[in-house]
PDB file of N, CA and C in Angstrom:
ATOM      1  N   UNK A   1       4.815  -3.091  22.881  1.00  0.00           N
ATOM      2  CA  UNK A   1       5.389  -3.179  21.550  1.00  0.00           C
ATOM      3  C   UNK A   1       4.650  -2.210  20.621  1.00  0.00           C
ATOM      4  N   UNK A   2       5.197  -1.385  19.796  1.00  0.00           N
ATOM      5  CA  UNK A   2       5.028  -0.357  19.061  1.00  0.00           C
ATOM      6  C   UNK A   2       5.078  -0.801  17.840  1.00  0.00           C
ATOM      7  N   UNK A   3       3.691  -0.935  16.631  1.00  0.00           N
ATOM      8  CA  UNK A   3       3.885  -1.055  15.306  1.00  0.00           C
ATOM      9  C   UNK A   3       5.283   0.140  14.668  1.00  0.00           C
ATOM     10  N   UNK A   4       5.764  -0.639  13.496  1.00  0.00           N
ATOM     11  CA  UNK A   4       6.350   0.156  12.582  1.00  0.00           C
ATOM     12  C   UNK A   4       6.111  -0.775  11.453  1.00  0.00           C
ATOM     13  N   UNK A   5       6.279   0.609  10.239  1.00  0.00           N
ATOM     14  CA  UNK A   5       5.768   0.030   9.045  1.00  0.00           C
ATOM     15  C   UNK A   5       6.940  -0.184   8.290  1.00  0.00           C
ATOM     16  N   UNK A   6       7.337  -0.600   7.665  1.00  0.00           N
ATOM     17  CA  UNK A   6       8.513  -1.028   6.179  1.00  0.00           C
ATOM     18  C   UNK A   6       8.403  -1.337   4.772  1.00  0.00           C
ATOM     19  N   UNK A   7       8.551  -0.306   4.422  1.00  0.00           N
ATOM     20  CA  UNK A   7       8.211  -0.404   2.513  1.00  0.00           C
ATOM     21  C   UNK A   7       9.276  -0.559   2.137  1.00  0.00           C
ATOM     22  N   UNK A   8       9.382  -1.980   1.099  1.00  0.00           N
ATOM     23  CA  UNK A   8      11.029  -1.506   0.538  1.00  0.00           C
ATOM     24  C   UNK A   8      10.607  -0.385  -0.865  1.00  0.00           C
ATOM     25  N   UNK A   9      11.255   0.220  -1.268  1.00  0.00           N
ATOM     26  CA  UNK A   9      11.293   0.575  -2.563  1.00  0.00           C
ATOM     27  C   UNK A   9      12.377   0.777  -3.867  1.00  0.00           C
ATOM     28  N   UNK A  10      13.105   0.032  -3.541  1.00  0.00           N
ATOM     29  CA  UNK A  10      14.372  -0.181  -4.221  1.00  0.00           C
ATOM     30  C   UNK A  10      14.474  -0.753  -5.474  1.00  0.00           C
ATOM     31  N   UNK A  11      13.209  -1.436  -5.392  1.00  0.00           N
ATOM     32  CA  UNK A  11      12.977  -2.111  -6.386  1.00  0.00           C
ATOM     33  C   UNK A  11      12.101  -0.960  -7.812  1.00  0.00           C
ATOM     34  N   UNK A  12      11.888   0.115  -7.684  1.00  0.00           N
ATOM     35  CA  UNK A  12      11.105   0.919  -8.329  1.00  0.00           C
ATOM     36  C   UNK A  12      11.535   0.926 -10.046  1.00  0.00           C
ATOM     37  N   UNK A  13      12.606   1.266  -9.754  1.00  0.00           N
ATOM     38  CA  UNK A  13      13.520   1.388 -11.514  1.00  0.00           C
ATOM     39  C   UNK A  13      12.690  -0.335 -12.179  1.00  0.00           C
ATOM     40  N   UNK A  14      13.096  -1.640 -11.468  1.00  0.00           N
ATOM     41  CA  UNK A  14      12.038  -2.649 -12.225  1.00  0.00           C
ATOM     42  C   UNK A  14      11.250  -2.602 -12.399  1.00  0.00           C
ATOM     43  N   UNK A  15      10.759  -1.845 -10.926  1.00  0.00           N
ATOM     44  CA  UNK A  15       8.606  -2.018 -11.673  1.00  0.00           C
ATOM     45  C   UNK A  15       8.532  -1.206 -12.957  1.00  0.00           C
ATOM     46  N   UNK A  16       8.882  -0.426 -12.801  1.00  0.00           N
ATOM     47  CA  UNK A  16       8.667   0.558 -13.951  1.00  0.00           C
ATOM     48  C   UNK A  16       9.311   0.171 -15.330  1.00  0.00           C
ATOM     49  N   UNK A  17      10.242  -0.551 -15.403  1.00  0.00           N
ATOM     50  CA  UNK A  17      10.304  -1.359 -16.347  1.00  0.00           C
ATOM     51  C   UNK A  17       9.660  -2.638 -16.890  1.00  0.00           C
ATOM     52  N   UNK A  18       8.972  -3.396 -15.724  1.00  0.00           N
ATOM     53  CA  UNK A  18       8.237  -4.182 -16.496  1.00  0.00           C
ATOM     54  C   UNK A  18       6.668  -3.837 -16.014  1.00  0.00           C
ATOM     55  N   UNK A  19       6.300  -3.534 -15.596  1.00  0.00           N
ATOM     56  CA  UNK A  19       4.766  -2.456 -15.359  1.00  0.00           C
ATOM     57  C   UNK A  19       4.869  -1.062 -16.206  1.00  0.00           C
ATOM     58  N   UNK A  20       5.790  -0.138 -16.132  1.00  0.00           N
ATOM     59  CA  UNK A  20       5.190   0.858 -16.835  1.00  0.00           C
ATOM     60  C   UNK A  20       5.428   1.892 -15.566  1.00  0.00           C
ATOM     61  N   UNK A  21       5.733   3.149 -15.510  1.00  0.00           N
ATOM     62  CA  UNK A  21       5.537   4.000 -14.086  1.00  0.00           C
ATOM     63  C   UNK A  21       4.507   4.143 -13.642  1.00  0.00           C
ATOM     64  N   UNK A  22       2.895   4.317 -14.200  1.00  0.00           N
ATOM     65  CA  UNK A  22       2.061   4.387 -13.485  1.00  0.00           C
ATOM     66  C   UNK A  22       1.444   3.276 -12.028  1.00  0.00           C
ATOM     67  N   UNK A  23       1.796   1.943 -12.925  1.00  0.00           N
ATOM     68  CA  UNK A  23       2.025   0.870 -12.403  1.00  0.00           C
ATOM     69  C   UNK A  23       2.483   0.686 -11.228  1.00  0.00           C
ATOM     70  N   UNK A  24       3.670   1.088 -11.548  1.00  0.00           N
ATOM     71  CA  UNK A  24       5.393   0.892 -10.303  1.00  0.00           C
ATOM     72  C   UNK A  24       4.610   1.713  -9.138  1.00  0.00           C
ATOM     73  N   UNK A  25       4.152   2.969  -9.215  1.00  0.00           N
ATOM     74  CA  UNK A  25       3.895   3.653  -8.087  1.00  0.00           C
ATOM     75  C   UNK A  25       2.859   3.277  -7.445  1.00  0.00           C
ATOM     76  N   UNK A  26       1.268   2.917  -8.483  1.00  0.00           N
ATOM     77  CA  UNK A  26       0.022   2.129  -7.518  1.00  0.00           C
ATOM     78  C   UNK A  26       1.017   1.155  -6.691  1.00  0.00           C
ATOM     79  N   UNK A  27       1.966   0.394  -7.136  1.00  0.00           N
ATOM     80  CA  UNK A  27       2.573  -0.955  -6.222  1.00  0.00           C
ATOM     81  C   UNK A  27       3.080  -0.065  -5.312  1.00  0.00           C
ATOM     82  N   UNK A  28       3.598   0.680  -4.856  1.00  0.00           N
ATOM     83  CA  UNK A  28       4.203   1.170  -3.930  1.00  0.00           C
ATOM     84  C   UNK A  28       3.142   1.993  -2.877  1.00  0.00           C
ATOM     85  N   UNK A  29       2.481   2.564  -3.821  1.00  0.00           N
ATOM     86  CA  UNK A  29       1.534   3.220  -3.036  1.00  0.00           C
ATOM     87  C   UNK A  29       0.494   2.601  -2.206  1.00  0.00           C
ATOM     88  N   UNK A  30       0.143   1.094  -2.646  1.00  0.00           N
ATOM     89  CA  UNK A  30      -0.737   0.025  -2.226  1.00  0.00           C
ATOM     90  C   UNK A  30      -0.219  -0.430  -1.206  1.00  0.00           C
ATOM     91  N   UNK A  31       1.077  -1.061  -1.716  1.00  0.00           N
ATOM     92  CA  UNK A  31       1.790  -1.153  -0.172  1.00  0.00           C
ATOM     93  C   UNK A  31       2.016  -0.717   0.952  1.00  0.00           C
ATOM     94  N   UNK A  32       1.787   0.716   0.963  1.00  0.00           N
ATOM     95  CA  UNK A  32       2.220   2.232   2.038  1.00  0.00           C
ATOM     96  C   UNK A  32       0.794   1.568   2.870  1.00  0.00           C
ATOM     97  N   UNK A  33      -0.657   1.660   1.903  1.00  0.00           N
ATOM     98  CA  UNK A  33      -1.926   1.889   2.259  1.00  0.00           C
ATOM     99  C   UNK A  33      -2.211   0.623   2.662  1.00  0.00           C
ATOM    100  N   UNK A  34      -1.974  -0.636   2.471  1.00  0.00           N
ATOM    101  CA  UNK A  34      -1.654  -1.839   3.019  1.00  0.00           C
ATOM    102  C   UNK A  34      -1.551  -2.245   4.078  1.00  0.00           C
ATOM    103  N   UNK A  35      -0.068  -1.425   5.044  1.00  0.00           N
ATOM    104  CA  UNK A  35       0.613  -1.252   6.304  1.00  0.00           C
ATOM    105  C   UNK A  35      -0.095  -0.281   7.081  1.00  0.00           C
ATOM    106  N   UNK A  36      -0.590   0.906   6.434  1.00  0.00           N
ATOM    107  CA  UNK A  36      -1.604   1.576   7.663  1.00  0.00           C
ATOM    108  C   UNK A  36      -3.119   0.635   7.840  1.00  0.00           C
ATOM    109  N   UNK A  37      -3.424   0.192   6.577  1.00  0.00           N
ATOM    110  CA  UNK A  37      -4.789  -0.574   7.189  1.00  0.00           C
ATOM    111  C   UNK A  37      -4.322  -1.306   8.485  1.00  0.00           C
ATOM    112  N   UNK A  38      -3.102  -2.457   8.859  1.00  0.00           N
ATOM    113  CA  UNK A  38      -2.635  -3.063   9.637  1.00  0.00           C
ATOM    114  C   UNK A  38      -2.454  -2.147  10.769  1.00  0.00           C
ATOM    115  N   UNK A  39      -2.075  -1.261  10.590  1.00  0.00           N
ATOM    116  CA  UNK A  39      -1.960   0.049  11.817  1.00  0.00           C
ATOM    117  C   UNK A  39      -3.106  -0.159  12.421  1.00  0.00           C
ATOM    118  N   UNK A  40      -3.964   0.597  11.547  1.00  0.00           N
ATOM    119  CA  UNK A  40      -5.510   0.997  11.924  1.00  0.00           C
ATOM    120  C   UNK A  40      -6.104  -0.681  12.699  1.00  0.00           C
ATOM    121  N   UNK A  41      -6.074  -1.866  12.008  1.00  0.00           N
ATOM    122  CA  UNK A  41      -6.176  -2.609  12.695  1.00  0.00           C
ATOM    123  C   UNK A  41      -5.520  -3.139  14.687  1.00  0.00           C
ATOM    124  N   UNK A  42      -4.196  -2.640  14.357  1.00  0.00           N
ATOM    125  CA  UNK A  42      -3.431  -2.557  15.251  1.00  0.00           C
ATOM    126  C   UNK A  42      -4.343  -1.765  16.660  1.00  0.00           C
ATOM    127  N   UNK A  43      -4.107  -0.320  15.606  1.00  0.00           N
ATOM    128  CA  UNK A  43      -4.580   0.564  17.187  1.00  0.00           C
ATOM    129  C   UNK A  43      -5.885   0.324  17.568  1.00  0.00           C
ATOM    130  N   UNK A  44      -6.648  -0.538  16.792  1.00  0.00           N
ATOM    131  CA  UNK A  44      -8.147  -0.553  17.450  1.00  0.00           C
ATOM    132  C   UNK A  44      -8.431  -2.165  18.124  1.00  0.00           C
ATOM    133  N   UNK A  45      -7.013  -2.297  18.002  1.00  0.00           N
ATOM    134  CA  UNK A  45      -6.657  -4.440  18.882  1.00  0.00           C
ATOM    135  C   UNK A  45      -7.766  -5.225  18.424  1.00  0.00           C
ATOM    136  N   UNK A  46      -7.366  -5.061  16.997  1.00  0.00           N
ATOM    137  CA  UNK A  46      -8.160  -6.309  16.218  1.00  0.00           C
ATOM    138  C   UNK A  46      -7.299  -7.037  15.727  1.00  0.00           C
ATOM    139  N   UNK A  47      -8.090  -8.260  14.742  1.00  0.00           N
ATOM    140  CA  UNK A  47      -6.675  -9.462  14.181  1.00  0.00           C
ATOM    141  C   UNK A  47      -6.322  -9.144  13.187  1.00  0.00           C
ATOM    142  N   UNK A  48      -5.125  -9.107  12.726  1.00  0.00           N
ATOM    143  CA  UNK A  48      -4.868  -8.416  11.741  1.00  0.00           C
ATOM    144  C   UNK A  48      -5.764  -9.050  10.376  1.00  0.00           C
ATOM    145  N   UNK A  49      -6.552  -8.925   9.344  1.00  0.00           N
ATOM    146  CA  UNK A  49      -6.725  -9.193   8.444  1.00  0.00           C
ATOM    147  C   UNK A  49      -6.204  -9.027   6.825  1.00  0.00           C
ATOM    148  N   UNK A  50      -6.103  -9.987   6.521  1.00  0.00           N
ATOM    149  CA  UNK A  50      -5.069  -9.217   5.106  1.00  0.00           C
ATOM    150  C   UNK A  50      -5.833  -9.420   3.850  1.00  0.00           C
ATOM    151  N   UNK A  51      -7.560  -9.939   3.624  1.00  0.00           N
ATOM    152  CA  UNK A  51      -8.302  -9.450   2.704  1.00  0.00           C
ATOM    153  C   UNK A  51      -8.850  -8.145   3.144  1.00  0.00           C
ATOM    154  N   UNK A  52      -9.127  -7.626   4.219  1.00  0.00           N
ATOM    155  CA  UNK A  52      -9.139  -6.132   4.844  1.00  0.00           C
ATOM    156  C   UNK A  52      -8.312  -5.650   4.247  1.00  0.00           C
ATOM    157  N   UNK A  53      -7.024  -5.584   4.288  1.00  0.00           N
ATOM    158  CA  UNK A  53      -6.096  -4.573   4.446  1.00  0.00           C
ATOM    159  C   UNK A  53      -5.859  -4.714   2.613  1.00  0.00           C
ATOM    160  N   UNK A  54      -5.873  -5.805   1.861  1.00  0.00           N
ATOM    161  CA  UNK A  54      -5.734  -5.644   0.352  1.00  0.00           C
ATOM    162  C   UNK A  54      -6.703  -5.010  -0.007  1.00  0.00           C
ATOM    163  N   UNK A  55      -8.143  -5.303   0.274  1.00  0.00           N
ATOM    164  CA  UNK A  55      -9.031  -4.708  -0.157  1.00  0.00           C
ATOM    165  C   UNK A  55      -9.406  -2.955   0.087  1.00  0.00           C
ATOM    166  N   UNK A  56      -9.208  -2.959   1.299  1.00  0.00           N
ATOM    167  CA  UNK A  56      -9.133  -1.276   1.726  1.00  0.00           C
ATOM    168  C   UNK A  56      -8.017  -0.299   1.034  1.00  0.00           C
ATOM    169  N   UNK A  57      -6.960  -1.091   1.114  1.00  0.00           N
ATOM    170  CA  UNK A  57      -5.606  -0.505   0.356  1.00  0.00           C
ATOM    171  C   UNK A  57      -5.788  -0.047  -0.977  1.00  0.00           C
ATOM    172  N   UNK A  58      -6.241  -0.918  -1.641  1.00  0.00           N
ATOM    173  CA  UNK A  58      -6.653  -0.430  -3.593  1.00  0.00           C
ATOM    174  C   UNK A  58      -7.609   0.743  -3.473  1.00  0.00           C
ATOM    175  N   UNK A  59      -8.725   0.099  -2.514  1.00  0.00           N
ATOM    176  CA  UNK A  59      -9.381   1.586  -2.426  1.00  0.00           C
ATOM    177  C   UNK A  59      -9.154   3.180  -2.117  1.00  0.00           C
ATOM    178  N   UNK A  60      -8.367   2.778  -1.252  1.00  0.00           N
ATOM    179  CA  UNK A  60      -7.326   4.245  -0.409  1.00  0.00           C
ATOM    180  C   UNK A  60      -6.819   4.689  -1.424  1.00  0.00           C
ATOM    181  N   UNK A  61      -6.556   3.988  -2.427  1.00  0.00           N
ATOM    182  CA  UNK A  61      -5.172   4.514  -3.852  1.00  0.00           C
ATOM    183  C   UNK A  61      -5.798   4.862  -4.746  1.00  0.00           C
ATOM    184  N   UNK A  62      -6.943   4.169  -4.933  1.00  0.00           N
ATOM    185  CA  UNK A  62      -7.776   4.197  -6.046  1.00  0.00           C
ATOM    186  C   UNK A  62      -8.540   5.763  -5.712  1.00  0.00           C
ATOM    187  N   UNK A  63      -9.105   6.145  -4.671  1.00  0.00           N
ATOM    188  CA  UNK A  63      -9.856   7.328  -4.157  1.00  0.00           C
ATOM    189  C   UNK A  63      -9.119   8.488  -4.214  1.00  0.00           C
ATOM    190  N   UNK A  64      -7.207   8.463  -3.391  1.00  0.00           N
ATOM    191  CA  UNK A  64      -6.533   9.508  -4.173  1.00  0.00           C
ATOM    192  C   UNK A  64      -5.737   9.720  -4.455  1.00  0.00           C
ATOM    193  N   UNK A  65      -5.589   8.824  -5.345  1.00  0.00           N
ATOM    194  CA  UNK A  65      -4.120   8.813  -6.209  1.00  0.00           C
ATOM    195  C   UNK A  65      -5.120   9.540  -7.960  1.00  0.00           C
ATOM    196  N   UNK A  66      -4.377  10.776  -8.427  1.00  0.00           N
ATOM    197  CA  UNK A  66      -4.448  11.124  -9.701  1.00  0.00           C
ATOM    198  C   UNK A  66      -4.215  10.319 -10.628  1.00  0.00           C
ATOM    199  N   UNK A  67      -5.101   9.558 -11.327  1.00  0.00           N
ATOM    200  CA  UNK A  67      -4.373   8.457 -12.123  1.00  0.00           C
ATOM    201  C   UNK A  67      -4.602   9.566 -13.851  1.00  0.00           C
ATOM    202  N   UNK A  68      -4.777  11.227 -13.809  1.00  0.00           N
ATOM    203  CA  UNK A  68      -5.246  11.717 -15.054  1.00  0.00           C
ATOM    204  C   UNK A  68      -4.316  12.430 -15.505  1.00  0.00           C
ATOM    205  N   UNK A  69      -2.807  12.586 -14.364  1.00  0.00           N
ATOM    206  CA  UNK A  69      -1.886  13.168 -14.940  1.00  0.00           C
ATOM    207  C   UNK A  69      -0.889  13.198 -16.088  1.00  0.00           C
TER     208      UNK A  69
END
């Protein structure tokens, strides 16, 4: 069995209406970085953890996402 990842993003036009766009995109972008932590967990056949994967995720976004544009 082969991971795959699934972001919805359909929802973007709301976030950005009630967050703000900078907002809307960390959520999306957290999410992306979220599903590879689970990867990365995946390919190295560990359990998945999901204070790992929240916690690593903000960081991944936070490190390089431009928040000065």
């Amino acid at each position: 069995m082969e991971p795959y990842i699934r972001v919805a993003t359909g929802d973007y036009e709301e976030l950005v209406s009630e967050r703000g766009e900078e907002d809307a995109v960390f959520a999306i972008l957290n999410s992306m970085a979220h599903e590879i932590i689970h990867y990365q967990q995946w390919i190295e056949d560990r359990d998945f953890d999901e204070d790992e994967a929240e916690n690593t995720s903000t960081i991944l976004v936070d490190n390089y996402y431009d928040w000065t544009e």
